[in-house]
Every structure is written in structure tokens, then in C-alpha cells.
Protein backbone atom coordinates (compact mmCIF):
# COMPACT_ATOMS: atom_id res chain seq x y z
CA UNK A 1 -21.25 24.26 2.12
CA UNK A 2 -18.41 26.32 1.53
CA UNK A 3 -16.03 24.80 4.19
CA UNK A 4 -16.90 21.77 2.79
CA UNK A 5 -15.41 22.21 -0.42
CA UNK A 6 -12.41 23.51 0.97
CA UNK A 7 -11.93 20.34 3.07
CA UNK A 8 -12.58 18.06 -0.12
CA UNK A 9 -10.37 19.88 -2.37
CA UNK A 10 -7.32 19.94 -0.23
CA UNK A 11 -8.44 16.00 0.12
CA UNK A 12 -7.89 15.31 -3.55
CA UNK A 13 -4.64 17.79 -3.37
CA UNK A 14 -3.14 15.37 -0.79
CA UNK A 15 -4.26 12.66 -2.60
CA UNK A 16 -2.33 13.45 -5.76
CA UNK A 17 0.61 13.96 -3.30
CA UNK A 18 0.03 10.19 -2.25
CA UNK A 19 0.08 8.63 -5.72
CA UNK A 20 3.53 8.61 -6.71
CA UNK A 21 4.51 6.72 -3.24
CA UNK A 22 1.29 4.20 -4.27
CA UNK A 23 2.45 3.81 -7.82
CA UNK A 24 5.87 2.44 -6.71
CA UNK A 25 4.57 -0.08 -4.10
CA UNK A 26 1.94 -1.52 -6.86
CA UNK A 27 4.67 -1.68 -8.98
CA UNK A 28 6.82 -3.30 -6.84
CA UNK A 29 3.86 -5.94 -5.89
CA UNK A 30 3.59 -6.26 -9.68
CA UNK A 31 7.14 -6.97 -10.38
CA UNK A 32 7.07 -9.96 -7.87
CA UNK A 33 4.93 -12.00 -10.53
CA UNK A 34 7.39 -11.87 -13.26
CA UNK A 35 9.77 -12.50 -11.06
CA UNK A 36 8.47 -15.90 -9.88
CA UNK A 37 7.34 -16.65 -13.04
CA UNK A 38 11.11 -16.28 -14.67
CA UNK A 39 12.21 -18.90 -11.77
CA UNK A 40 9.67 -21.41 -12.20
CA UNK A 41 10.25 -20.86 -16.09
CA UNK A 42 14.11 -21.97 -16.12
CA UNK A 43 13.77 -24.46 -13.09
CA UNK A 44 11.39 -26.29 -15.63
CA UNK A 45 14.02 -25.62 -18.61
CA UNK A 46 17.11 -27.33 -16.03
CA UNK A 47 14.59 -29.73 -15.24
CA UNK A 48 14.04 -31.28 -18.45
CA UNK A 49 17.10 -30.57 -19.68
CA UNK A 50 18.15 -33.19 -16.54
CA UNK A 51 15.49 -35.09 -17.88
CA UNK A 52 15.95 -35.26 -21.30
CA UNK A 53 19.22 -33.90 -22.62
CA UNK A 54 18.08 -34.46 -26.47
CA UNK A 55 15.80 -31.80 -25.94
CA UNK A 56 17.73 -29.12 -24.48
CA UNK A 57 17.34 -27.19 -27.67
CA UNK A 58 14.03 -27.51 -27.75
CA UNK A 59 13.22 -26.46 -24.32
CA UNK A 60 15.51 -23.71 -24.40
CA UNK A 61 13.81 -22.14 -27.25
CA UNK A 62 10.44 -22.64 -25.57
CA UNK A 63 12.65 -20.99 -22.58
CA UNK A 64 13.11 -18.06 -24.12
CA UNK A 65 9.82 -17.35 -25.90
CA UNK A 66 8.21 -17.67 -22.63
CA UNK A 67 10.66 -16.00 -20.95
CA UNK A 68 9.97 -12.89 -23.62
CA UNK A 69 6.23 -12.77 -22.40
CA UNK A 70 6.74 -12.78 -18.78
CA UNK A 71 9.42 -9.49 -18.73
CA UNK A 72 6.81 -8.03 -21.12
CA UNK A 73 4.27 -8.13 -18.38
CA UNK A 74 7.01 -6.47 -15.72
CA UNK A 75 7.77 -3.47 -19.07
CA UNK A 76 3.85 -3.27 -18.61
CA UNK A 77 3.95 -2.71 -15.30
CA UNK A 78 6.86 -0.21 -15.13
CA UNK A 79 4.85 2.15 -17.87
CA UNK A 80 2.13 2.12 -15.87
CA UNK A 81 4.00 3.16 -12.77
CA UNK A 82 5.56 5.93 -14.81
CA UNK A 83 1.88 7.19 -16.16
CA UNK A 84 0.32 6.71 -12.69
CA UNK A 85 3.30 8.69 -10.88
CA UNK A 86 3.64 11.48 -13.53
CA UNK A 87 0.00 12.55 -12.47
């Protein structure tokens, strides 16, 4: 019972070791969203802009705004990969 112990505490020691090297891979999987999302965001912004250019204004505003929510999401992600690596 003893040995046991032993074994599962230097488990969850190694573990903790692992998690700083985990953090930065999720938070490099979670950066590719944002990412994408900016692209597909101003492709749609050049697109109608080709489209329509009346409404470049318009768009471009509508850009931005949702260009402000997607890099929020990556800012998310990058606290989180601080908190989960500082453990």
C-alpha cells in the first residue's frame, strides 16, 4: 500500500512537469481558430467591397467589430495558457 503511493505521487509530480509543454500545444490548437476566422472575416469584407463598393464603409465597420471578437477569443486563450502553465 505504501509503494503504491509512492508510485502515484511521483505520477502526479511528472504530471505537473508535463503541463506547461500541454498548455502551449492547446494553445497553439486554439490560436488556429482565430486565425481562420480573421481570414474568412476580411476575404468576406474584399468580397463585398468587390461587390458593392457603396458599402465599403459599412462592411468595414462590421469588419472590425467582428474582427474585435475573434482576437478576443485568441487573448482568452493565451490567459489560459499562462494560468494552466504557471501551475
Amino acid at each position: 500500500m505504501h509503494v503504491s503511493n509512492i508510485v502515484l505521487a511521483q505520477a502526479a509530480e511528472q504530471a505537473v512537469n508535463i503541463n506547461p509543454g500541454l498548455a502551449a500545444i492547446g494553445y497553439g490548437l486554439g490560436a488556429i481558430g482565430p486565425g481562420i476566422g480573421v481570414g474568412l472575416i476580411f476575404a468576406a469584407v474584399i468580397n463585398g467591397t468587390a461587390r458593392q463598393p457603396e458599402a465599403q464603409g459599412k462592411l468595414q465597420g462590421i469588419g472590425f467589430s467582428t474582427f474585435v471578437l475573434t482576437e478576443v477569443l485568441a487573448l482568452i486563450g493565451i490567459v489560459i495558457y499562462f494560468i494552466a502553465s504557471a501551475g
